[in-house]
PDB file of N, CA and C in Angstrom:
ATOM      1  N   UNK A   1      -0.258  15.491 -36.259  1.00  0.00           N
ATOM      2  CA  UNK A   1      -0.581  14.226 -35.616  1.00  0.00           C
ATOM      3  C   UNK A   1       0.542  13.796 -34.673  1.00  0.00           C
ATOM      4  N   UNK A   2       1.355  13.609 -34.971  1.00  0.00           N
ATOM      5  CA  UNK A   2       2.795  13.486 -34.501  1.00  0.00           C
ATOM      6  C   UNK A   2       2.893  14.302 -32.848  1.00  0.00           C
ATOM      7  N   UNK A   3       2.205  15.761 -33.196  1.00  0.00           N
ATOM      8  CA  UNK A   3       2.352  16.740 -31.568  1.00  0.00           C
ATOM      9  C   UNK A   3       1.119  16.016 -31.243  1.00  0.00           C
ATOM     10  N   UNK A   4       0.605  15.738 -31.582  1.00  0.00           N
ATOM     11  CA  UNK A   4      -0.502  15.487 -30.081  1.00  0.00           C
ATOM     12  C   UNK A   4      -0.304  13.802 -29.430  1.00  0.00           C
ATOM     13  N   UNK A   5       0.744  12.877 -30.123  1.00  0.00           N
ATOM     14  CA  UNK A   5       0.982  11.917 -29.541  1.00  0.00           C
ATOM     15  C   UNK A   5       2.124  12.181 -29.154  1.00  0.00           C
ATOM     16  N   UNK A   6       2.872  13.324 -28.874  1.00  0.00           N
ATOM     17  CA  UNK A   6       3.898  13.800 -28.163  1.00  0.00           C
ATOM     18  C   UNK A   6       3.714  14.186 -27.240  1.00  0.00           C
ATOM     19  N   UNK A   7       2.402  15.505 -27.157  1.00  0.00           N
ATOM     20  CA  UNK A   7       1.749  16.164 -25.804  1.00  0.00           C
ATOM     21  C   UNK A   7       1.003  14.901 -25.079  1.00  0.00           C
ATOM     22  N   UNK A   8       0.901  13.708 -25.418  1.00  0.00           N
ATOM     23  CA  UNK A   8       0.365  12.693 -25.004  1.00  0.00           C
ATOM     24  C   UNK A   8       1.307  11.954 -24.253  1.00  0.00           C
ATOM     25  N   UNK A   9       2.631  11.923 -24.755  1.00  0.00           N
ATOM     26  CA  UNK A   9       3.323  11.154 -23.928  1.00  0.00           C
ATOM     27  C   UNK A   9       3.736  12.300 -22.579  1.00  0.00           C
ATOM     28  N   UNK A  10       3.840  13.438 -22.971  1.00  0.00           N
ATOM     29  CA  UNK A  10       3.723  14.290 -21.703  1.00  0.00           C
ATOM     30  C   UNK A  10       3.128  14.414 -20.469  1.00  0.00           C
ATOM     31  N   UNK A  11       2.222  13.896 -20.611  1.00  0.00           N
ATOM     32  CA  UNK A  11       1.045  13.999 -19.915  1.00  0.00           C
ATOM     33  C   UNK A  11       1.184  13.188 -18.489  1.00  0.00           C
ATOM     34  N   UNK A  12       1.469  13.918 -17.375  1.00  0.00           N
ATOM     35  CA  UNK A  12       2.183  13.252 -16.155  1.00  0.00           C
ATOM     36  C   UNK A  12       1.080  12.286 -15.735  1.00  0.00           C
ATOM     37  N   UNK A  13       0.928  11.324 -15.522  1.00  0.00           N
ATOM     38  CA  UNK A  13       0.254  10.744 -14.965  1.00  0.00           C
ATOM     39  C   UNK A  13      -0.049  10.833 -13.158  1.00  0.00           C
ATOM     40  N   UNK A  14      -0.796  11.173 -12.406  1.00  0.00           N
ATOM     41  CA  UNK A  14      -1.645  11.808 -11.102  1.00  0.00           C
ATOM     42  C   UNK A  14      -1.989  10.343 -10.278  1.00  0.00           C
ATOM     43  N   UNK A  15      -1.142  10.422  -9.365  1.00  0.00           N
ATOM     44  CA  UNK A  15      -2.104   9.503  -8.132  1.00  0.00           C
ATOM     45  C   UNK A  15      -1.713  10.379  -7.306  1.00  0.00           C
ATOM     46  N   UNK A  16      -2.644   9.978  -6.008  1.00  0.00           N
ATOM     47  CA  UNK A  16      -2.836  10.738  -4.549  1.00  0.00           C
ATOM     48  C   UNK A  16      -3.080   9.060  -4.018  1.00  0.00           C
ATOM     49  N   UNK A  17      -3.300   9.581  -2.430  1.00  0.00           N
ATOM     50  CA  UNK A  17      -3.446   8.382  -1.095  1.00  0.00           C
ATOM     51  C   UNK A  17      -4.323   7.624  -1.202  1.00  0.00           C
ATOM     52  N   UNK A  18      -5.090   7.969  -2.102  1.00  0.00           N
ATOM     53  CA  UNK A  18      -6.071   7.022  -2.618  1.00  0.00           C
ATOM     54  C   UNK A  18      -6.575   6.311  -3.098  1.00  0.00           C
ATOM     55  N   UNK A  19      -5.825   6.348  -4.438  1.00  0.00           N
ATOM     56  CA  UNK A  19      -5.687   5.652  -5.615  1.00  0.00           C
ATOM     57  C   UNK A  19      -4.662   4.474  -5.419  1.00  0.00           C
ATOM     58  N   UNK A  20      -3.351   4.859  -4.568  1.00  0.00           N
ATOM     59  CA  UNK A  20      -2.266   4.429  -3.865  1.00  0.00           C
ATOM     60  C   UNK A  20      -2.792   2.680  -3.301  1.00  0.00           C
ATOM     61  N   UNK A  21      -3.534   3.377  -2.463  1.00  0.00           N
ATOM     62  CA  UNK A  21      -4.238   2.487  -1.485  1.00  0.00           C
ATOM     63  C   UNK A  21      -5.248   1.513  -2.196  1.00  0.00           C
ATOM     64  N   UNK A  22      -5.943   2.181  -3.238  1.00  0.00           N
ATOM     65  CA  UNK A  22      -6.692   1.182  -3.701  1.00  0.00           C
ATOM     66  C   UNK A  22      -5.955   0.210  -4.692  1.00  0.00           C
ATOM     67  N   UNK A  23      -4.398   0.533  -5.205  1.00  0.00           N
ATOM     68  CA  UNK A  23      -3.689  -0.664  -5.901  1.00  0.00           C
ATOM     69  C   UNK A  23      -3.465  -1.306  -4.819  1.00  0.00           C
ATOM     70  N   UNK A  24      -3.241  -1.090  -3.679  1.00  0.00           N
ATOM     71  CA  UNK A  24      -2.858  -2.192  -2.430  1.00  0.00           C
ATOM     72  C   UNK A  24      -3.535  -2.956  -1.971  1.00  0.00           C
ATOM     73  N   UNK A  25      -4.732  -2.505  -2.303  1.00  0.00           N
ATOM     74  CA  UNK A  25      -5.766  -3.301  -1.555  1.00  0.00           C
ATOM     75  C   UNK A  25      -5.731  -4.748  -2.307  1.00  0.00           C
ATOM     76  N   UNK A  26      -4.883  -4.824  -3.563  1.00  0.00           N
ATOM     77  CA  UNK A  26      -4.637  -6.378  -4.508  1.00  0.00           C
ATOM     78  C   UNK A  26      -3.754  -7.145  -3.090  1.00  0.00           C
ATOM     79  N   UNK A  27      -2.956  -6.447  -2.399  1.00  0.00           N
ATOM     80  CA  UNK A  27      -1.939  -6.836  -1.329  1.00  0.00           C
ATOM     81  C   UNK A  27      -2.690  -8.007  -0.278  1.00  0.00           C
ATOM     82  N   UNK A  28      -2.311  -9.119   0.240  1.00  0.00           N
ATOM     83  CA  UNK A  28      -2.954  -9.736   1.423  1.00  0.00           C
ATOM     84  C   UNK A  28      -2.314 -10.177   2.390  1.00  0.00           C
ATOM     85  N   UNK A  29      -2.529 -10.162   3.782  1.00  0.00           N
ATOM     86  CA  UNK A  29      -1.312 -10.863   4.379  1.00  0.00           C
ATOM     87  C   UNK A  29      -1.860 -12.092   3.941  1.00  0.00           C
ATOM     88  N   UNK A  30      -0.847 -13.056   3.769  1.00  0.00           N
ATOM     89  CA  UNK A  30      -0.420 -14.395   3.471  1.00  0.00           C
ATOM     90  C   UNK A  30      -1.518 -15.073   4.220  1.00  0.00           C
ATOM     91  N   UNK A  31      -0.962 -14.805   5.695  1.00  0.00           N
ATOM     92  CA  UNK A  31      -1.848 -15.707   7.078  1.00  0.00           C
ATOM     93  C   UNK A  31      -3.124 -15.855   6.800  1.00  0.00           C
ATOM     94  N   UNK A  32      -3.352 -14.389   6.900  1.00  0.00           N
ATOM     95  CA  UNK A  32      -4.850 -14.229   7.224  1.00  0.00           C
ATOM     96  C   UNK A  32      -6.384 -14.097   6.227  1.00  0.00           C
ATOM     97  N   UNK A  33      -5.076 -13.950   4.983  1.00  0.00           N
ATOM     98  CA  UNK A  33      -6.065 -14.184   3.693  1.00  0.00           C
ATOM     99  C   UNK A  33      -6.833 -12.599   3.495  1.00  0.00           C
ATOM    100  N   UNK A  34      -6.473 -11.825   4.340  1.00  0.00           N
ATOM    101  CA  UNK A  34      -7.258 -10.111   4.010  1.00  0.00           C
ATOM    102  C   UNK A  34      -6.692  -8.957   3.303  1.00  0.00           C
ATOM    103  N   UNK A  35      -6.814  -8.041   2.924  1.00  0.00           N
ATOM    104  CA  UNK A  35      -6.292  -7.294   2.566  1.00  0.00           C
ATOM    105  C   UNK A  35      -5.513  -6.328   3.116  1.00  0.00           C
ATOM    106  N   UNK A  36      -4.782  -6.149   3.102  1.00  0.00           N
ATOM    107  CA  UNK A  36      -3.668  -5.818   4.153  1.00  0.00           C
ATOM    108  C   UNK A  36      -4.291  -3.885   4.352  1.00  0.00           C
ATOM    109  N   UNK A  37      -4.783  -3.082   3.396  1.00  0.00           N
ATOM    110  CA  UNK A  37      -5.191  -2.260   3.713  1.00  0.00           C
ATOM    111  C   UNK A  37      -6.343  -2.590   4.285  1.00  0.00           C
ATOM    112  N   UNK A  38      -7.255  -3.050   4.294  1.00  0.00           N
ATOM    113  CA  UNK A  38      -8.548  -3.456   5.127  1.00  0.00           C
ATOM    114  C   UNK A  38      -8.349  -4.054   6.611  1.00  0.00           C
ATOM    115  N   UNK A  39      -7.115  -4.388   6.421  1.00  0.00           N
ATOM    116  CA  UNK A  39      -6.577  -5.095   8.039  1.00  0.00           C
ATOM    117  C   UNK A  39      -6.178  -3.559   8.539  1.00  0.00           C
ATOM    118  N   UNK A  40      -5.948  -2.728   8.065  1.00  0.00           N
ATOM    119  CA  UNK A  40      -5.406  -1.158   8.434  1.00  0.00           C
ATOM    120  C   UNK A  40      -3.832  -1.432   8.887  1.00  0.00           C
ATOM    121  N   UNK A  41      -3.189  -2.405   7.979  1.00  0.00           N
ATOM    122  CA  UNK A  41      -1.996  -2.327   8.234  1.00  0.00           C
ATOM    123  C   UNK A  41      -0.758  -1.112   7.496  1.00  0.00           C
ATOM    124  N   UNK A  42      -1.794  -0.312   6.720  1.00  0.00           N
ATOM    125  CA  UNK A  42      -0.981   1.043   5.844  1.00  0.00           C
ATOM    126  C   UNK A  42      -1.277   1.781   6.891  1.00  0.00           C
ATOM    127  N   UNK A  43      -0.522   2.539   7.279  1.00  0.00           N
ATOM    128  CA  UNK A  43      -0.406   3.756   7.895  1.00  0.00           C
ATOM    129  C   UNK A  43      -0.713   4.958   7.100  1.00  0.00           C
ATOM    130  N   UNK A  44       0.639   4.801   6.232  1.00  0.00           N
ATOM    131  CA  UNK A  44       0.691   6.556   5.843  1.00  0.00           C
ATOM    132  C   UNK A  44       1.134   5.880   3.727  1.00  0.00           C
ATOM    133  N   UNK A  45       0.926   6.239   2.784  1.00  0.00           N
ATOM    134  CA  UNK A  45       1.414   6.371   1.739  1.00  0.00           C
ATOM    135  C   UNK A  45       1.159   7.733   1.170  1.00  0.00           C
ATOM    136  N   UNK A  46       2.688   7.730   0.472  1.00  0.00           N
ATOM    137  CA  UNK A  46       3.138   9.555   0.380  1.00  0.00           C
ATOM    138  C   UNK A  46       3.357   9.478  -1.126  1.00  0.00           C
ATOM    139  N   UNK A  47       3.442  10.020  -2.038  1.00  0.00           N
ATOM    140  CA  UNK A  47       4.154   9.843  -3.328  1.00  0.00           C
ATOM    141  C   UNK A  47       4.740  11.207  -3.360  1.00  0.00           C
ATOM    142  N   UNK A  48       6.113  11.298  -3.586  1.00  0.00           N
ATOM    143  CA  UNK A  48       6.842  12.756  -3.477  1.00  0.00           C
ATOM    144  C   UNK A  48       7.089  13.025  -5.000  1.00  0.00           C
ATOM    145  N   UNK A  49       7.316  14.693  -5.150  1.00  0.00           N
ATOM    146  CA  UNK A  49       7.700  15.218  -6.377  1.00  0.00           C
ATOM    147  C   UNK A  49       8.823  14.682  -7.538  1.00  0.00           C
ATOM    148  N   UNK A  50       9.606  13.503  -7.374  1.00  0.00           N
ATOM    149  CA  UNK A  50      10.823  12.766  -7.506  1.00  0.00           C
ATOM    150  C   UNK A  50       9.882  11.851  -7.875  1.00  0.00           C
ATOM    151  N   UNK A  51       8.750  11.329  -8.449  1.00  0.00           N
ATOM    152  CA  UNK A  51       7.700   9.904  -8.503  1.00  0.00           C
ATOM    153  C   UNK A  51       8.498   8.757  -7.676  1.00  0.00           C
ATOM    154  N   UNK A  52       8.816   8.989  -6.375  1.00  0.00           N
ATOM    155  CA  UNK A  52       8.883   7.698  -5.708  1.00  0.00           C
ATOM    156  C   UNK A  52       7.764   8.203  -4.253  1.00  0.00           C
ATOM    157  N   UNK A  53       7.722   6.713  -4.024  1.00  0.00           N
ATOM    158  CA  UNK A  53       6.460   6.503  -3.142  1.00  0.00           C
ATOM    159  C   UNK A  53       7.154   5.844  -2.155  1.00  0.00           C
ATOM    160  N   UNK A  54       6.728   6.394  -0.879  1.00  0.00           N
ATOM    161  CA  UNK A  54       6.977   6.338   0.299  1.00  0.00           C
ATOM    162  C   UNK A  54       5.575   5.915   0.961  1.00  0.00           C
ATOM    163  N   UNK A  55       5.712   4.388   1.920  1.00  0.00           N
ATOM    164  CA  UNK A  55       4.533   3.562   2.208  1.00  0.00           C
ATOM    165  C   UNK A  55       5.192   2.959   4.054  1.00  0.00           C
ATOM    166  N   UNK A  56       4.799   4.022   5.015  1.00  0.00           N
ATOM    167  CA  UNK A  56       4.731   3.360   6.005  1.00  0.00           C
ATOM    168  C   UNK A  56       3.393   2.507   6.447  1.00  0.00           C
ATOM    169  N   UNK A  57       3.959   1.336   6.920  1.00  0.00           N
ATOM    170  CA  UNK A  57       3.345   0.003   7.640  1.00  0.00           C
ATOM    171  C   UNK A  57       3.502  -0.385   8.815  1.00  0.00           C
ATOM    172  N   UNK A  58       2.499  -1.373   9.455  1.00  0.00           N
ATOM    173  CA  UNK A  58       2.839  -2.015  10.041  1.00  0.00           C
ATOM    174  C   UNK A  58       2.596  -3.596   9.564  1.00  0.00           C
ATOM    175  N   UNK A  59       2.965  -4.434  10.926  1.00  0.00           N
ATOM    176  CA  UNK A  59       2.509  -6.077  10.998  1.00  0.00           C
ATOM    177  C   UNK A  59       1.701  -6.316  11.897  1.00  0.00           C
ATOM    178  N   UNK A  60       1.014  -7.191  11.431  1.00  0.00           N
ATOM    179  CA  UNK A  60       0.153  -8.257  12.425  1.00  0.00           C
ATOM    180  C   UNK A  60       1.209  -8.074  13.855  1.00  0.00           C
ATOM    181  N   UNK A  61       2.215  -8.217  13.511  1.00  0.00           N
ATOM    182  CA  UNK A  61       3.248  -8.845  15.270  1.00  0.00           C
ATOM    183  C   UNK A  61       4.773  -8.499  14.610  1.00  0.00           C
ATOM    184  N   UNK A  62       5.413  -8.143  15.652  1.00  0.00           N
ATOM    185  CA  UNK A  62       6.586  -8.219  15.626  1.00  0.00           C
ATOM    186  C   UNK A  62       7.590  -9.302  15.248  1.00  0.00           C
ATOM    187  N   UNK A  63       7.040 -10.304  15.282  1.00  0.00           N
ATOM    188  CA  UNK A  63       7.536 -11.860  14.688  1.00  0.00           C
ATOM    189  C   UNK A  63       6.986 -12.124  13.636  1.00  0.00           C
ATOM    190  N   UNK A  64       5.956 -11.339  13.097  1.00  0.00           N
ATOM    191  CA  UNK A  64       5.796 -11.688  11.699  1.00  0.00           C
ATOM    192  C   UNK A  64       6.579 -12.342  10.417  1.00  0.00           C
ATOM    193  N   UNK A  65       6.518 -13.732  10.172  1.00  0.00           N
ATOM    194  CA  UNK A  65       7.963 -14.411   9.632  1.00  0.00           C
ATOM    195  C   UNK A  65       7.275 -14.000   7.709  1.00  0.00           C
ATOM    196  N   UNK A  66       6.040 -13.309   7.224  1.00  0.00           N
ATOM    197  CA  UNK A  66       5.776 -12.774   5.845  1.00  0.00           C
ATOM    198  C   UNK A  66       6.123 -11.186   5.735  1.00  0.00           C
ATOM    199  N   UNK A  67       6.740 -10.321   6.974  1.00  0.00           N
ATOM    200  CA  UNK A  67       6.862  -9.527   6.818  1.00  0.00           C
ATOM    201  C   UNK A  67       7.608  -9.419   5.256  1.00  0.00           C
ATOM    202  N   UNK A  68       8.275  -9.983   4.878  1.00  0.00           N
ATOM    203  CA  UNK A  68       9.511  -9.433   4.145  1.00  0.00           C
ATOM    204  C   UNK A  68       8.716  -9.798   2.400  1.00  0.00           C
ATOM    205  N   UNK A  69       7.631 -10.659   2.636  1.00  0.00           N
ATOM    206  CA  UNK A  69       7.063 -11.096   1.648  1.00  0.00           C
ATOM    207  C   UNK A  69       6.036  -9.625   0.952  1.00  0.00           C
ATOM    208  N   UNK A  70       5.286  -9.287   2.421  1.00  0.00           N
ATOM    209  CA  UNK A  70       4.302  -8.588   2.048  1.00  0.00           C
ATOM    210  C   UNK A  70       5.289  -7.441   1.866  1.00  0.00           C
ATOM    211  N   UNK A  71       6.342  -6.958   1.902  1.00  0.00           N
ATOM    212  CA  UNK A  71       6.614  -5.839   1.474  1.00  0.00           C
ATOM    213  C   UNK A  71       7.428  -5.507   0.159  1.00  0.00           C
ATOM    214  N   UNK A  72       8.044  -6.728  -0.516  1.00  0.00           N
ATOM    215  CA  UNK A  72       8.319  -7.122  -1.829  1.00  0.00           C
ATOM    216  C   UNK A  72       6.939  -6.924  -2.344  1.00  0.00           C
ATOM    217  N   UNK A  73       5.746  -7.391  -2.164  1.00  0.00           N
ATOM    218  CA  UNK A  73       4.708  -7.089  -2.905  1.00  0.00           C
ATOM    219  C   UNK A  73       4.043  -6.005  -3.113  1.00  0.00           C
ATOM    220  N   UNK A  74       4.603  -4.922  -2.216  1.00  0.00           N
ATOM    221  CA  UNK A  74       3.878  -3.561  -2.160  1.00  0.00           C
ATOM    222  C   UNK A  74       4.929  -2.983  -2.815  1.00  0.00           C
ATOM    223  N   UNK A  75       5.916  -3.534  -2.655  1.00  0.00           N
ATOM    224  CA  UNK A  75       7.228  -2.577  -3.761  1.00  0.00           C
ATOM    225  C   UNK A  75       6.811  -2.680  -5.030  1.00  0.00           C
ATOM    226  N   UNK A  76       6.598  -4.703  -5.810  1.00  0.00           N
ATOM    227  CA  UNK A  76       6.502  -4.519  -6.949  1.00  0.00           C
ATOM    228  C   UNK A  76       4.878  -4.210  -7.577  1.00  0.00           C
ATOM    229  N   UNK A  77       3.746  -3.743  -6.884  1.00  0.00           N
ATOM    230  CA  UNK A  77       2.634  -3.393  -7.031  1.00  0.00           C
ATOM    231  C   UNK A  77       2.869  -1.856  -7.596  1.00  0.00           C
ATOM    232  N   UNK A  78       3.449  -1.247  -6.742  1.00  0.00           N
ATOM    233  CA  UNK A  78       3.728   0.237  -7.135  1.00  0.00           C
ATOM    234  C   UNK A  78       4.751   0.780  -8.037  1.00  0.00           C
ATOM    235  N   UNK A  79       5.210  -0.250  -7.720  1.00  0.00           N
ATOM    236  CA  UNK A  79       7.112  -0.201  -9.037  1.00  0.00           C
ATOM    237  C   UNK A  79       5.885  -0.228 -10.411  1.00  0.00           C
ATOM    238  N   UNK A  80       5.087  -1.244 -10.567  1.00  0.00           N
ATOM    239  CA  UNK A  80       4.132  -1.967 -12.045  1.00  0.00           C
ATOM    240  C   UNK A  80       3.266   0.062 -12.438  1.00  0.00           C
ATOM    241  N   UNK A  81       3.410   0.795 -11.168  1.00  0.00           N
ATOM    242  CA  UNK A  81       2.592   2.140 -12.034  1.00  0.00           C
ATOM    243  C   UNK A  81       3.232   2.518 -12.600  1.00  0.00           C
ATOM    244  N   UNK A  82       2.649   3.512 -13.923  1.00  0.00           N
ATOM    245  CA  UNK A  82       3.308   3.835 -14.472  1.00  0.00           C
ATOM    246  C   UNK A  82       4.015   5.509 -13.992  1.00  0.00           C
ATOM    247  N   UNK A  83       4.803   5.963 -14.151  1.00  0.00           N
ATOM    248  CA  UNK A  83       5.493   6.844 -14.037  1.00  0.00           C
ATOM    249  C   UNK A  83       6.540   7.151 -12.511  1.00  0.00           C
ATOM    250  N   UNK A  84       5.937   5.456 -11.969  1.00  0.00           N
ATOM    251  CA  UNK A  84       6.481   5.952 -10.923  1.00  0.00           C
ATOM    252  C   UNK A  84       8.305   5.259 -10.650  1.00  0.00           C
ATOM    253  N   UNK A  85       9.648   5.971 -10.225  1.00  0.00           N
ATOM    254  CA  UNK A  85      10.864   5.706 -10.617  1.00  0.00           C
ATOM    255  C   UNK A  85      11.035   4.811  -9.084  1.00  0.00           C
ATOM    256  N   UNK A  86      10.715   5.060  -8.259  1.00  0.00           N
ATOM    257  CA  UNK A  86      11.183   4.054  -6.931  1.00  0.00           C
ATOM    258  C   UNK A  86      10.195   4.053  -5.631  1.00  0.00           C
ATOM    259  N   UNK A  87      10.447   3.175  -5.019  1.00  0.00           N
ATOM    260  CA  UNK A  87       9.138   2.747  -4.064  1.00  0.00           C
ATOM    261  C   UNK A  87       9.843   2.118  -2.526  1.00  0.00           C
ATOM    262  N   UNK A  88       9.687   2.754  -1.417  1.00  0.00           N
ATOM    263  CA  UNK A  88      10.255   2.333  -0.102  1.00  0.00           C
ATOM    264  C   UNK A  88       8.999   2.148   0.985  1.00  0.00           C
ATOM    265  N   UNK A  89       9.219   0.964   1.410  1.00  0.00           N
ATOM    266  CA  UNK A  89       8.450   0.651   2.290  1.00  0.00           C
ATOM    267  C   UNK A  89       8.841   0.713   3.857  1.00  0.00           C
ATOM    268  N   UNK A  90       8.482   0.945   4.654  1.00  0.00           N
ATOM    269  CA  UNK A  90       9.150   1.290   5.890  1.00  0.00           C
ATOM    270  C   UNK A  90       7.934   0.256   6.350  1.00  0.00           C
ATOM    271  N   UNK A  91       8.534  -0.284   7.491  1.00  0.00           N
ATOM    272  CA  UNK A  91       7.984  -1.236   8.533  1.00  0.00           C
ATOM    273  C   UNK A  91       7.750  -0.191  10.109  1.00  0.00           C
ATOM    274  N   UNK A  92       7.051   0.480  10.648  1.00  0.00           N
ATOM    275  CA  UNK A  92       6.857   1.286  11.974  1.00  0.00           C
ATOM    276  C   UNK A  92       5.949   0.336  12.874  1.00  0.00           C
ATOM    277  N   UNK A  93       6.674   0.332  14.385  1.00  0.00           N
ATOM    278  CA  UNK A  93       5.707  -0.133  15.138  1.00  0.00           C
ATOM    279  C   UNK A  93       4.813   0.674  16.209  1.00  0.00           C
ATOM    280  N   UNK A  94       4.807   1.919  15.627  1.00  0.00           N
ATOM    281  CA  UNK A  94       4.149   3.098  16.373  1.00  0.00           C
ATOM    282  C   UNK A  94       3.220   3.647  15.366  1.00  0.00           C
ATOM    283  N   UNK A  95       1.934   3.575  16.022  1.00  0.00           N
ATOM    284  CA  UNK A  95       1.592   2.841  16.500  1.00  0.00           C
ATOM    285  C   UNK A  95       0.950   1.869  16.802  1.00  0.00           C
ATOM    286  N   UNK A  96       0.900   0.689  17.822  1.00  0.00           N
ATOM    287  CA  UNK A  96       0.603  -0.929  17.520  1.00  0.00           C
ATOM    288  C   UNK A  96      -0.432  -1.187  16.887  1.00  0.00           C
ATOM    289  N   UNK A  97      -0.065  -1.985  16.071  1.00  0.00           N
ATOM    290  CA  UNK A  97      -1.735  -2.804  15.074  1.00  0.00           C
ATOM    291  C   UNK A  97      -2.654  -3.296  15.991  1.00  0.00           C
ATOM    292  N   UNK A  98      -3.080  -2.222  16.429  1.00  0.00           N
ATOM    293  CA  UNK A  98      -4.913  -2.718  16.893  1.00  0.00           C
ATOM    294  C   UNK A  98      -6.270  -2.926  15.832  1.00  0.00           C
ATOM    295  N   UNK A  99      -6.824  -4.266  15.636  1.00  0.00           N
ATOM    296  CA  UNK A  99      -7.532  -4.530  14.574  1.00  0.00           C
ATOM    297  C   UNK A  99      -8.756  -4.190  15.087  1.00  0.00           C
ATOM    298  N   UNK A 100      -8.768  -3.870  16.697  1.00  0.00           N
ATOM    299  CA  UNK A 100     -10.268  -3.018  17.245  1.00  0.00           C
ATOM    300  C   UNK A 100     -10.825  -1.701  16.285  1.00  0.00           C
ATOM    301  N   UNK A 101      -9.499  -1.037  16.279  1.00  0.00           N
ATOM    302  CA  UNK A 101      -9.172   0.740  15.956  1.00  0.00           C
ATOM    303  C   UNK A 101      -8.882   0.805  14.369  1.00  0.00           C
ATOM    304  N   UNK A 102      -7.956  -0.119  14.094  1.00  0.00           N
ATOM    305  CA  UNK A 102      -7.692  -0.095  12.517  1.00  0.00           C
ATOM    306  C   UNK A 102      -8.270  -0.642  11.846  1.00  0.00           C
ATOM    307  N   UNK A 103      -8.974  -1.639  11.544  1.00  0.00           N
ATOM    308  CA  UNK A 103      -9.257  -2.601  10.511  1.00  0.00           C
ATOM    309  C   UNK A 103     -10.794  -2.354  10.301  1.00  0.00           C
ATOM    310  N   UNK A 104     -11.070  -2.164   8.713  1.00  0.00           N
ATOM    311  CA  UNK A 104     -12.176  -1.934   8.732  1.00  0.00           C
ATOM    312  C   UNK A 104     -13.551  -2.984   9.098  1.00  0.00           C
ATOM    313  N   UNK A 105     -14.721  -2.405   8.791  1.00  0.00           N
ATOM    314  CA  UNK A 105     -15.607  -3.126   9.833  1.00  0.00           C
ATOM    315  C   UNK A 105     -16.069  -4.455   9.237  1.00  0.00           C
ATOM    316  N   UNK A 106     -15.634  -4.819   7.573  1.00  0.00           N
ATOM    317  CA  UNK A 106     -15.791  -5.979   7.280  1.00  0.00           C
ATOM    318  C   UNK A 106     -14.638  -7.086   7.674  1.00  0.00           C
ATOM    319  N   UNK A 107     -13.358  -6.664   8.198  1.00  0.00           N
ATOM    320  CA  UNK A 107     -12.669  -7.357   8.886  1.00  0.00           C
ATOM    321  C   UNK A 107     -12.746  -7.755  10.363  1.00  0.00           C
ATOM    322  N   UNK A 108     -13.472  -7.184  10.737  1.00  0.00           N
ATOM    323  CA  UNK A 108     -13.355  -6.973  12.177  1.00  0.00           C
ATOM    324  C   UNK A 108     -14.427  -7.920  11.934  1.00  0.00           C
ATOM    325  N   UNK A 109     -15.756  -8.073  11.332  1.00  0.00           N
ATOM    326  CA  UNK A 109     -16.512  -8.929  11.253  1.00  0.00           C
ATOM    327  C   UNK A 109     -16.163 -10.655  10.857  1.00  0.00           C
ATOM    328  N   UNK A 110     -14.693 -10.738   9.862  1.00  0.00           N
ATOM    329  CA  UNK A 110     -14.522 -11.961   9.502  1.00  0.00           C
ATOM    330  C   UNK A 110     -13.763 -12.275  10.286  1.00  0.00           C
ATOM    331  N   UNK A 111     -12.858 -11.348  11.350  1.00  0.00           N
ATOM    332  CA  UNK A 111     -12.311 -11.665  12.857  1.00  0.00           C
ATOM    333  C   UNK A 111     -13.008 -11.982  14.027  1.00  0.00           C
ATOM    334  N   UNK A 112     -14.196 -11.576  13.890  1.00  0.00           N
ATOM    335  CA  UNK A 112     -14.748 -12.025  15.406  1.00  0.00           C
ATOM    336  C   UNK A 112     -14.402 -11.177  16.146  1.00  0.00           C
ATOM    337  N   UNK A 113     -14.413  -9.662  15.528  1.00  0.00           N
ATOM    338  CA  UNK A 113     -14.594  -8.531  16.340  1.00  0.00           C
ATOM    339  C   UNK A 113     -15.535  -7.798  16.497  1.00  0.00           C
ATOM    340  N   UNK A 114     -16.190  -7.610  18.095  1.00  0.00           N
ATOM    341  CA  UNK A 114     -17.286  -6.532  17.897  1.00  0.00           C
ATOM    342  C   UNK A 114     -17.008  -5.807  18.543  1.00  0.00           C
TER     343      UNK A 114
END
């Protein structure tokens, strides 16, 4: 009994870009009240062999004064998985947040984009 709640604690726990993304999607910008992956403000999330996760972003704008908010929240969203040891968020402005091109089509709809 004892080995199989041992081979149990073994047991690496598995995310990919997907799973990643769908804990983020709890994420919102502040402003705009959306989900910051649905705004298509994730670029790229990586999780490397070392369990830390690597999450390039962007912002709404370059003056974005919640930048620093929304990215404390994507740190401690992913810090809360389990197995994972560290979490870096990179801010990229390449390339620019177009909510035409990025944001999916139920945002673009609560934007007044067609």
């Amino acid at each position: 009994m004892n080995e199989e709640k041992n081979d149990d604690l073994k047991k690496e726990i598995i995310y990919d870009s997907d799973s990643l993304l769908e804990v983020l999607k709890a994420v919102e910008d502040p402003e705009l009240k959306m989900s910051i992956v649905e705004l298509g403000l994730i670029y790229d999330v990586t999780i490397l062999e070392d369990k830390s996760i690597t999450v390039n972003m962007t912002l709404t704008s370059p003056g974005c004064p919640v930048g620093p908010l929304i990215q404390s929240q994507i740190y401690y969203k992913l810090m809360d998985l389990d197995g994972i040891d560290d979490v870096e968020v990179n801010i990229v402005w390449d390339p620019p947040w177009d909510p035409k091109i990025m944001a999916s089509d139920e945002v673009k709809l609560m934007l007044g984009i067609f």
